[in-house]
PDB file of N, CA and C in Angstrom:
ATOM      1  N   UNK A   1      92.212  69.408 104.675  1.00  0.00           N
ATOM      2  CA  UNK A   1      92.034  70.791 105.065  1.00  0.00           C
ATOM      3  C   UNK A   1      93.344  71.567 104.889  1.00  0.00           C
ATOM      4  N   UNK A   2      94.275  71.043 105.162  1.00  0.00           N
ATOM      5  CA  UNK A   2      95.882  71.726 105.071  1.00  0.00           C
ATOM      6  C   UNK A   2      96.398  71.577 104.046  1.00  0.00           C
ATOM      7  N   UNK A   3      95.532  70.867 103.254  1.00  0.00           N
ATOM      8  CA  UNK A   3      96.249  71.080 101.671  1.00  0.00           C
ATOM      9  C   UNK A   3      95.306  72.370 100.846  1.00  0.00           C
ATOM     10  N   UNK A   4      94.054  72.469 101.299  1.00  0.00           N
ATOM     11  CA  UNK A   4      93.206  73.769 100.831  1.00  0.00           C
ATOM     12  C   UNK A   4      93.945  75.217 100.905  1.00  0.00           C
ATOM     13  N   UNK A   5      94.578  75.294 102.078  1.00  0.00           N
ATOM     14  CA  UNK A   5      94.909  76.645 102.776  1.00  0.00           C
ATOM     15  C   UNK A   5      96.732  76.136 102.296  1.00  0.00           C
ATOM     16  N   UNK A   6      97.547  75.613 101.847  1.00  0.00           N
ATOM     17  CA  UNK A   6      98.309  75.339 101.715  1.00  0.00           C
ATOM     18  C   UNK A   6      98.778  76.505 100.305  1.00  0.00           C
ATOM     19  N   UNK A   7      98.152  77.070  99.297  1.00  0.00           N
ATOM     20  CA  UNK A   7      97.862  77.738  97.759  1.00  0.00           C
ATOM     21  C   UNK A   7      98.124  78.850  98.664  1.00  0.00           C
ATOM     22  N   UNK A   8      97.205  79.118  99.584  1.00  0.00           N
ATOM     23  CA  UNK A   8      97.306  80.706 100.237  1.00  0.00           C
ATOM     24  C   UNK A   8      98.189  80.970 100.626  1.00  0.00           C
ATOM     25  N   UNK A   9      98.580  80.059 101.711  1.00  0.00           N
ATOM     26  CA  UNK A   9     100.005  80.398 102.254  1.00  0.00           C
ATOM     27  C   UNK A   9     100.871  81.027 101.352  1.00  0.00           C
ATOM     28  N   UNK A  10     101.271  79.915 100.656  1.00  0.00           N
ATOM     29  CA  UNK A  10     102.464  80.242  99.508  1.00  0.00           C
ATOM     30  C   UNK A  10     102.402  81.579  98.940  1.00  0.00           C
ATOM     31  N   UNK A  11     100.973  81.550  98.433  1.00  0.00           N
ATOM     32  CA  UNK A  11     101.218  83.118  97.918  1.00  0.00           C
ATOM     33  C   UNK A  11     101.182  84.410  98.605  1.00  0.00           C
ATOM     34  N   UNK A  12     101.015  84.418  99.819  1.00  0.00           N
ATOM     35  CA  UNK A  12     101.173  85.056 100.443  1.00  0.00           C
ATOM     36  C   UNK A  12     102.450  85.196 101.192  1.00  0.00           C
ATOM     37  N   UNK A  13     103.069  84.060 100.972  1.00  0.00           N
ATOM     38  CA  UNK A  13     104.897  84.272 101.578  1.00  0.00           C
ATOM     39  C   UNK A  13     105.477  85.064  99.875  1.00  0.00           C
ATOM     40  N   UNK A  14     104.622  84.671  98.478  1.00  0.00           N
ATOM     41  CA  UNK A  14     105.302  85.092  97.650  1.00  0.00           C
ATOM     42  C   UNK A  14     105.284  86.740  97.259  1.00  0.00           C
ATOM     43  N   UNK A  15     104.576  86.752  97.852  1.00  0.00           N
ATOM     44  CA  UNK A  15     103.785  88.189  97.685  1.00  0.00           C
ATOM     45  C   UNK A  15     105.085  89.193  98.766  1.00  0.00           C
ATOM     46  N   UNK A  16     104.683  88.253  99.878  1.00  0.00           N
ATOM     47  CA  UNK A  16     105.723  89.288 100.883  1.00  0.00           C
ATOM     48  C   UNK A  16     107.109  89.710 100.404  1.00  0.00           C
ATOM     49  N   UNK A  17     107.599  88.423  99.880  1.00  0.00           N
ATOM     50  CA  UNK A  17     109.169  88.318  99.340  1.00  0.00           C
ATOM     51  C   UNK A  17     108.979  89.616  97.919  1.00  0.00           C
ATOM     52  N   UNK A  18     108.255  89.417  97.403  1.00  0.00           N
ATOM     53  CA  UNK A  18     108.126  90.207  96.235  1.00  0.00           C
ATOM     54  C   UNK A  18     107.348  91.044  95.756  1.00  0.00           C
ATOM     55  N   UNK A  19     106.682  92.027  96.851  1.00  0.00           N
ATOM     56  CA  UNK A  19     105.684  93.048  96.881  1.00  0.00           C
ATOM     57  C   UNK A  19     106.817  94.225  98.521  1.00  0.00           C
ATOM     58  N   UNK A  20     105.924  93.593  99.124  1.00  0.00           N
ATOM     59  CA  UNK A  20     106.095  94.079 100.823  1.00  0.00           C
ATOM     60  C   UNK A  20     107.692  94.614 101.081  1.00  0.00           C
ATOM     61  N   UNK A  21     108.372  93.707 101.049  1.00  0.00           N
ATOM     62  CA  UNK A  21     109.752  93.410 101.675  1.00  0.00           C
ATOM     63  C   UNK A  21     110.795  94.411 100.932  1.00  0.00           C
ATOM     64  N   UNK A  22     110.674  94.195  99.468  1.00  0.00           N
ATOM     65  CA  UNK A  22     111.437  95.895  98.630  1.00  0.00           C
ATOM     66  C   UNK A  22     110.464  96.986  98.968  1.00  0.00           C
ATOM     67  N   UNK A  23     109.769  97.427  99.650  1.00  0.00           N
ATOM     68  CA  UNK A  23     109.375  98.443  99.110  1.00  0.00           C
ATOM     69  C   UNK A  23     109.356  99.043 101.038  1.00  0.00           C
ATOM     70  N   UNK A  24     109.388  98.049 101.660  1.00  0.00           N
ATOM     71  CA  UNK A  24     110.434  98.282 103.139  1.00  0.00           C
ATOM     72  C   UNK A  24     111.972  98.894 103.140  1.00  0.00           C
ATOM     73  N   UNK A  25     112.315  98.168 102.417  1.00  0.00           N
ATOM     74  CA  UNK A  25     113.727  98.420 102.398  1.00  0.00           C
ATOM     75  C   UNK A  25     113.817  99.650 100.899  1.00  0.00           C
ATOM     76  N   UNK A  26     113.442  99.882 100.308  1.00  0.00           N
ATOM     77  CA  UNK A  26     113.131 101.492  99.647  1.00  0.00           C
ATOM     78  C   UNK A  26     112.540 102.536 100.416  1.00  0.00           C
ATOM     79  N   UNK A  27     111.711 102.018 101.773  1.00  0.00           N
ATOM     80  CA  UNK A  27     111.550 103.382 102.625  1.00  0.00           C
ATOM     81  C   UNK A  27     112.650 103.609 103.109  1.00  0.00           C
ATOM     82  N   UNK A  28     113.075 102.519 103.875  1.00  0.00           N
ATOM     83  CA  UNK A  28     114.401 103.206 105.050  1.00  0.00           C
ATOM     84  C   UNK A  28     115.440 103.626 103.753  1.00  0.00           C
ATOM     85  N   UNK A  29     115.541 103.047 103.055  1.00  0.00           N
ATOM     86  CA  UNK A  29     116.911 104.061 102.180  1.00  0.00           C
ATOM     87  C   UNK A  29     116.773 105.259 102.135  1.00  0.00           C
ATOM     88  N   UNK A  30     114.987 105.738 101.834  1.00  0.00           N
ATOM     89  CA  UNK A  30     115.061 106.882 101.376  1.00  0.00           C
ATOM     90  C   UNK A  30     115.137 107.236 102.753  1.00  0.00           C
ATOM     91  N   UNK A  31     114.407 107.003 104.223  1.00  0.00           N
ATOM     92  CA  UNK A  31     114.839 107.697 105.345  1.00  0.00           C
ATOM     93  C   UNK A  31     116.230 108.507 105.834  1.00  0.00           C
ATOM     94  N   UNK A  32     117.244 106.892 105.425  1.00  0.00           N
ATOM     95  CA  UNK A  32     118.520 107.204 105.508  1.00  0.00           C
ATOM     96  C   UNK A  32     119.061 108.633 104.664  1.00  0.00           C
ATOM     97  N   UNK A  33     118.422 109.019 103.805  1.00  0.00           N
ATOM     98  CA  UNK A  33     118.889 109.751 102.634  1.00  0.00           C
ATOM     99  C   UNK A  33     118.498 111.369 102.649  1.00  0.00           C
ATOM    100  N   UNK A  34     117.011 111.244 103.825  1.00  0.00           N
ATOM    101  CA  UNK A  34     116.461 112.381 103.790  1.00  0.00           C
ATOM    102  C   UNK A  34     117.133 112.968 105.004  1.00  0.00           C
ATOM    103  N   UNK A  35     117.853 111.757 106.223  1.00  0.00           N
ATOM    104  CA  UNK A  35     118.601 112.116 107.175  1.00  0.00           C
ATOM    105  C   UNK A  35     119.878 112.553 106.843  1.00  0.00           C
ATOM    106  N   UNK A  36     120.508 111.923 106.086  1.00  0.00           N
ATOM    107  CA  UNK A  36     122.199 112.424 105.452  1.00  0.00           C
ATOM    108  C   UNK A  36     122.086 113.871 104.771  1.00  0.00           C
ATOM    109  N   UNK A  37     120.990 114.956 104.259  1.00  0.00           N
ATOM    110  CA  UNK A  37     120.533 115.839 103.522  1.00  0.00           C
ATOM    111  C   UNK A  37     121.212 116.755 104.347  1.00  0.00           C
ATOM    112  N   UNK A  38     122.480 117.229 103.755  1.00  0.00           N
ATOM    113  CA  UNK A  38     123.213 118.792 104.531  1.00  0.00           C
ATOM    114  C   UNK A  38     123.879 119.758 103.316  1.00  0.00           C
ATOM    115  N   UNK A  39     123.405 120.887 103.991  1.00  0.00           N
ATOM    116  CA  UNK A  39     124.054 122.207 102.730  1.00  0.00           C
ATOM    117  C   UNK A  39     124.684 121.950 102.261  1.00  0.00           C
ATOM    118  N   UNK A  40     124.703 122.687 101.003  1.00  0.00           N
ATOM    119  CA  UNK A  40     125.708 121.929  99.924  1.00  0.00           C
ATOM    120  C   UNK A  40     125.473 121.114  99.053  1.00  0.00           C
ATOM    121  N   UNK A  41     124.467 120.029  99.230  1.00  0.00           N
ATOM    122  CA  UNK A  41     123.934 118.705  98.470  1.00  0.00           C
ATOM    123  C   UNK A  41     123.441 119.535  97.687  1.00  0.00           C
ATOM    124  N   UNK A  42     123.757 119.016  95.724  1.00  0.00           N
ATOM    125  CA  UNK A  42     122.765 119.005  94.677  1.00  0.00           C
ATOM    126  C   UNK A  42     121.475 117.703  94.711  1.00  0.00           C
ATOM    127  N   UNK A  43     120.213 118.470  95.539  1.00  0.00           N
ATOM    128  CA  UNK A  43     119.307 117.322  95.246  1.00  0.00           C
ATOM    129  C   UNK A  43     118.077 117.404  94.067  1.00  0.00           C
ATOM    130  N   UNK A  44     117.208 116.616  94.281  1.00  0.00           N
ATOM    131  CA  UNK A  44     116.310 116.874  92.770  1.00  0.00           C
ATOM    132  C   UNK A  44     114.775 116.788  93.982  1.00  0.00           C
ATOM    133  N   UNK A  45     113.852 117.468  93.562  1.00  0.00           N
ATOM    134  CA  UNK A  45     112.617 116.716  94.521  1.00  0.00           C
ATOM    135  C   UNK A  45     111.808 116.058  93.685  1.00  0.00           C
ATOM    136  N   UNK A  46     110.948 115.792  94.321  1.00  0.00           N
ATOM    137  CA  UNK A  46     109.609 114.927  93.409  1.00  0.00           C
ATOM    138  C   UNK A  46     108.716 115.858  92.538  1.00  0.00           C
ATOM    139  N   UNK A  47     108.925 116.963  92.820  1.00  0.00           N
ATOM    140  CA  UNK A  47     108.638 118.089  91.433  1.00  0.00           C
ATOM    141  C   UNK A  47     109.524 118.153  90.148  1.00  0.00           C
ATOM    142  N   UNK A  48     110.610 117.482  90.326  1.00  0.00           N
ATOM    143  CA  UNK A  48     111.924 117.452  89.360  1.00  0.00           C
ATOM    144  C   UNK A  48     112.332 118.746  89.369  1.00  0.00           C
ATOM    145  N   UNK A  49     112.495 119.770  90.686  1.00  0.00           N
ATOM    146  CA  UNK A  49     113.186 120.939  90.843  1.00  0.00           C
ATOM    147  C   UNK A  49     114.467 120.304  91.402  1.00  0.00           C
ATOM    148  N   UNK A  50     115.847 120.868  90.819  1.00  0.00           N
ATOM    149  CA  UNK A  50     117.244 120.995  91.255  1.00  0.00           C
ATOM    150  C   UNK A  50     117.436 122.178  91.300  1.00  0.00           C
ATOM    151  N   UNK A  51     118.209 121.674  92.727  1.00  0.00           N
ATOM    152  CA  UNK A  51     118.717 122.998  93.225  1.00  0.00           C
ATOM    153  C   UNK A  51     119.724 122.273  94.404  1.00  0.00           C
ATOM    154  N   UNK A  52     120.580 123.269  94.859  1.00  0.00           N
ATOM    155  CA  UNK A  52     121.858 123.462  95.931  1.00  0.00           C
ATOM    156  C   UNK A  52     120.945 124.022  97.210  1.00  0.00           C
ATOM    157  N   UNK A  53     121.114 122.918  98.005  1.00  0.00           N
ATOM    158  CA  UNK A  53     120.559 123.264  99.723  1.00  0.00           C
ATOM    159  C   UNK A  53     121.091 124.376 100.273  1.00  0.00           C
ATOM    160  N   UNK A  54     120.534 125.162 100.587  1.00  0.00           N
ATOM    161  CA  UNK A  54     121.635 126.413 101.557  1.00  0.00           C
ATOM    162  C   UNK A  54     121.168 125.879 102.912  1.00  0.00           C
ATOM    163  N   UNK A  55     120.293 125.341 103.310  1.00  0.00           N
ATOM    164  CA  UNK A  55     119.858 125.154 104.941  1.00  0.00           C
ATOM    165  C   UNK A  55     119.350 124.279 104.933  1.00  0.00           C
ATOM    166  N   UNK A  56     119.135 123.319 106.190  1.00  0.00           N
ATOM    167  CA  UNK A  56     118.171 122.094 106.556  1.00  0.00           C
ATOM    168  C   UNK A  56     117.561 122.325 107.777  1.00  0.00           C
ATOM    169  N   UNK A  57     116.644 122.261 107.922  1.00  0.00           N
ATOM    170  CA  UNK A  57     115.658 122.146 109.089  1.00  0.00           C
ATOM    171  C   UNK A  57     115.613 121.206 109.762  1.00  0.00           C
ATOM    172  N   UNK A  58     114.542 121.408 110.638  1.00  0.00           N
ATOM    173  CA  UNK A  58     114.234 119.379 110.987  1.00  0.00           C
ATOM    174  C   UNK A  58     113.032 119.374 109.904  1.00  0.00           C
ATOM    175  N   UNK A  59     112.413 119.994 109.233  1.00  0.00           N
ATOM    176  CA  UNK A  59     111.688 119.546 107.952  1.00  0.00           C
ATOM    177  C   UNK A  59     111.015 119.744 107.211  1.00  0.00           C
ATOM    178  N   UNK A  60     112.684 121.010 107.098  1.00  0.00           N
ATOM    179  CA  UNK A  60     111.973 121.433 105.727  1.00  0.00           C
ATOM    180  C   UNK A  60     114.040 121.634 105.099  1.00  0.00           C
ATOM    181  N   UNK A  61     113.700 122.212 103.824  1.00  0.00           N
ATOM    182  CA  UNK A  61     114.724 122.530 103.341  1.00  0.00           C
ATOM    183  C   UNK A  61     114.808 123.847 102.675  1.00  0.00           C
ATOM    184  N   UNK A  62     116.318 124.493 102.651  1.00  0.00           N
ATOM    185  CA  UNK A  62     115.831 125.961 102.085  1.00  0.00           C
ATOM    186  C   UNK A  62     116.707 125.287 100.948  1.00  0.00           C
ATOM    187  N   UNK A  63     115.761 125.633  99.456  1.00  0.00           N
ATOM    188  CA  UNK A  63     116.687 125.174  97.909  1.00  0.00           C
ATOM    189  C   UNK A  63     117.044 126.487  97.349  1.00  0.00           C
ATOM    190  N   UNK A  64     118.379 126.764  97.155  1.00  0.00           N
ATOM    191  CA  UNK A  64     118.319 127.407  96.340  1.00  0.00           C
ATOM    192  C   UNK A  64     118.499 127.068  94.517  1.00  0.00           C
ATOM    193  N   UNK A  65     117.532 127.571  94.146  1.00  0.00           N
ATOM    194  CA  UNK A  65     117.230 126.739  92.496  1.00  0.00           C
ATOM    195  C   UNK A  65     118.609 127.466  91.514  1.00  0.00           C
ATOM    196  N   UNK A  66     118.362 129.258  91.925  1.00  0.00           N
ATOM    197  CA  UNK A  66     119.084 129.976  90.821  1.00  0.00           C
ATOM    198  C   UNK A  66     119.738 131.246  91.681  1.00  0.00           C
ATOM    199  N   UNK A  67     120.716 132.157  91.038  1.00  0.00           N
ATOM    200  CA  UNK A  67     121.314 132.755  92.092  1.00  0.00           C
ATOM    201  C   UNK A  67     120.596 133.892  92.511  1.00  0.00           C
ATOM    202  N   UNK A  68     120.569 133.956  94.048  1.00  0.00           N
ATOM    203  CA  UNK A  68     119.629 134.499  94.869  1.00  0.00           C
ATOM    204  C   UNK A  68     118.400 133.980  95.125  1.00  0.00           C
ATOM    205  N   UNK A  69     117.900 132.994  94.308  1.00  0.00           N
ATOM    206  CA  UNK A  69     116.731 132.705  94.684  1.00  0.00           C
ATOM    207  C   UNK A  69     116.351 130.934  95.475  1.00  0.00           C
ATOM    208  N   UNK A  70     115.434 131.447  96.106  1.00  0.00           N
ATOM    209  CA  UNK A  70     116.007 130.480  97.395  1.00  0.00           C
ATOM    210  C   UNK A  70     113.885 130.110  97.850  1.00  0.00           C
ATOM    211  N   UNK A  71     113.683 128.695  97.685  1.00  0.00           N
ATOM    212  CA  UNK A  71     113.020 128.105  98.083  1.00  0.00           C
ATOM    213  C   UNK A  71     112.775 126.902  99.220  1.00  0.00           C
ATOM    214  N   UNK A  72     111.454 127.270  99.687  1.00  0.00           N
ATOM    215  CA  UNK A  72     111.524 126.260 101.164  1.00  0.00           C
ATOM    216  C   UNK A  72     110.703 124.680 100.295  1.00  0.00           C
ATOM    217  N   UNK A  73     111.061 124.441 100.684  1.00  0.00           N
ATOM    218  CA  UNK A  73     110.276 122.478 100.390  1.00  0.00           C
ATOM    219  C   UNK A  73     110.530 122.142 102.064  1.00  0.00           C
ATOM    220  N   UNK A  74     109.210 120.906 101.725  1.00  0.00           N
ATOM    221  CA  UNK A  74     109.513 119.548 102.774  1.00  0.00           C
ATOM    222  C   UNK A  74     110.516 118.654 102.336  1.00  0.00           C
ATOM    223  N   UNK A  75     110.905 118.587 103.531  1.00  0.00           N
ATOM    224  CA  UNK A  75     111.785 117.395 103.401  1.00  0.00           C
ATOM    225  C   UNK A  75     111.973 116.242 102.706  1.00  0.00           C
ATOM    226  N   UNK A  76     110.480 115.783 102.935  1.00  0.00           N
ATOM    227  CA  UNK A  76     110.361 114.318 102.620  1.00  0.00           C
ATOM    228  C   UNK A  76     110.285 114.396 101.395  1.00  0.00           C
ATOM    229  N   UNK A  77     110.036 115.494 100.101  1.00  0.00           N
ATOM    230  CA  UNK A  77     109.755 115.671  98.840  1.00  0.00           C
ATOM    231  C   UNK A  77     110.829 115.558  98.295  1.00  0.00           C
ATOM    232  N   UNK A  78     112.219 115.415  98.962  1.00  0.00           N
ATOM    233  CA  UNK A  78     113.518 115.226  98.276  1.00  0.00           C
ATOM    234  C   UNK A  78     113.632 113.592  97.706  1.00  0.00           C
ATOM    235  N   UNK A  79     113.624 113.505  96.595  1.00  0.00           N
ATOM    236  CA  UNK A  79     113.700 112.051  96.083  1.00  0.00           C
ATOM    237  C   UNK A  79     115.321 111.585  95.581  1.00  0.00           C
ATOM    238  N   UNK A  80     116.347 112.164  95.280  1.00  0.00           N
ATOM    239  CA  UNK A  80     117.297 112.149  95.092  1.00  0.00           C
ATOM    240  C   UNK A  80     118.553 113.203  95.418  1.00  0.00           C
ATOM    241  N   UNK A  81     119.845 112.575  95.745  1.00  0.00           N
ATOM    242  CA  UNK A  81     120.779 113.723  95.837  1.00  0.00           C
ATOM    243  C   UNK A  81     122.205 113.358  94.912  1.00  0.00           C
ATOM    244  N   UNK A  82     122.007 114.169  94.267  1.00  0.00           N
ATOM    245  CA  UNK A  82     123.229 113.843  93.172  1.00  0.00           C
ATOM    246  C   UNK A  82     124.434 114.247  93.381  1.00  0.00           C
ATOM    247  N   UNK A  83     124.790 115.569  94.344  1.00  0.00           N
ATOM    248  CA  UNK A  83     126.123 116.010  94.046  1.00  0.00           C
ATOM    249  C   UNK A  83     126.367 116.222  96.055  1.00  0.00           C
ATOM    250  N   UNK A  84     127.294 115.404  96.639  1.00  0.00           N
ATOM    251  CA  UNK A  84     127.078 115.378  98.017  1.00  0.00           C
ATOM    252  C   UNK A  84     128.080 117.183  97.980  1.00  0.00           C
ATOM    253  N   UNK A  85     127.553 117.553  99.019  1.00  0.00           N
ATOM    254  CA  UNK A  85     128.020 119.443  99.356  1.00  0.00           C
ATOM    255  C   UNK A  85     129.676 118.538 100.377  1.00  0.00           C
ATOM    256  N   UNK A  86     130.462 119.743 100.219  1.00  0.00           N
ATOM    257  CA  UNK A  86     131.944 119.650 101.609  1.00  0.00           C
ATOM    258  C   UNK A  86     130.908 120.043 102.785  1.00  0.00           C
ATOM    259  N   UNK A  87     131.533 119.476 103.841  1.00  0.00           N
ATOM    260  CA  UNK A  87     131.211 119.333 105.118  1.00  0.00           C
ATOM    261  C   UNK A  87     131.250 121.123 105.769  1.00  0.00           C
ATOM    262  N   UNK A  88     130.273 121.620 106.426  1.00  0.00           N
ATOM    263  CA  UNK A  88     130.690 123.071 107.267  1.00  0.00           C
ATOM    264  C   UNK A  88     131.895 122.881 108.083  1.00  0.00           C
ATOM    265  N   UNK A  89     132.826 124.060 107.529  1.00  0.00           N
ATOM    266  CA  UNK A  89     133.773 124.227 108.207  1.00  0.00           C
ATOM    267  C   UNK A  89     133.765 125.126 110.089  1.00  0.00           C
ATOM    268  N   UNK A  90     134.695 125.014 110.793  1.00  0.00           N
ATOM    269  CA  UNK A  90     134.055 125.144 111.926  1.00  0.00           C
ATOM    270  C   UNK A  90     133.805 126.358 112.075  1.00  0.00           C
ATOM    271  N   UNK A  91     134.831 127.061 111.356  1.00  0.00           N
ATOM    272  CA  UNK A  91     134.628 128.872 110.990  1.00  0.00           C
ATOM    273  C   UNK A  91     133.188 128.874 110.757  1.00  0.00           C
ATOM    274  N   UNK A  92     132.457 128.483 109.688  1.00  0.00           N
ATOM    275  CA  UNK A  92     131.316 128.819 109.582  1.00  0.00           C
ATOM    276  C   UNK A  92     129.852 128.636 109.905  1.00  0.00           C
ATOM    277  N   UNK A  93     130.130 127.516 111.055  1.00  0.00           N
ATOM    278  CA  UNK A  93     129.651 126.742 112.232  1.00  0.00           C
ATOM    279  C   UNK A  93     128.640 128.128 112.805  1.00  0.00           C
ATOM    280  N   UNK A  94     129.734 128.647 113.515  1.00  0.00           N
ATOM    281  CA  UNK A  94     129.373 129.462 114.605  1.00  0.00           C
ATOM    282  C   UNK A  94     129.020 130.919 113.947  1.00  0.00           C
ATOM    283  N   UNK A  95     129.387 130.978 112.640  1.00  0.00           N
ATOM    284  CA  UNK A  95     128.883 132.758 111.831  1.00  0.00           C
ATOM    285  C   UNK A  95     127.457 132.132 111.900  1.00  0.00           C
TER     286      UNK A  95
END
């Protein structure tokens, strides 16, 4: 009997190792990534729009694509960030 169910097992530990388990650890990256997202960042979304963040929400983002023009997305639609933005200075904190 434990040699029948013995095929399943296996492939089902192989499956985990090599299905399940990357594609865990490709969510939280991208979590990590959609959390690190501050003005300034050149990101790309899953539309393949680039653009320079002027604002972050809790979730959404304001893009601006071209000058003056300025679009809202979700958050989670950000798939990459290519160019990290300088940090807000404290001057411009509080404007």
């Amino acid at each position: 009997m434990l040699i029948q169910f013995a095929p399943m097992v296996l492939i089902l530990v192989v499956f985990y190792f090599l299905m399940i388990r990357p594609q865990q650890k490709r969510a939280k990256e991208h979590r990590a990534l959609l959390a690190a997202v501050r003005r300034g960042d050149t990101v790309v979304t899953n539309a393949g729009i680039i653009g320079k963040v002027a604002k972050v929400q809790e979730g959404e983002v304001l893009l601006e694509v071209a000058e003056g023009v300025r679009i809202r997305i979700l958050k989670s639609t950000v798939a990459e960030v290519r160019t990290k933005g300088q940090p807000v200075a404290d001057d411009e904190k509080s404007a």
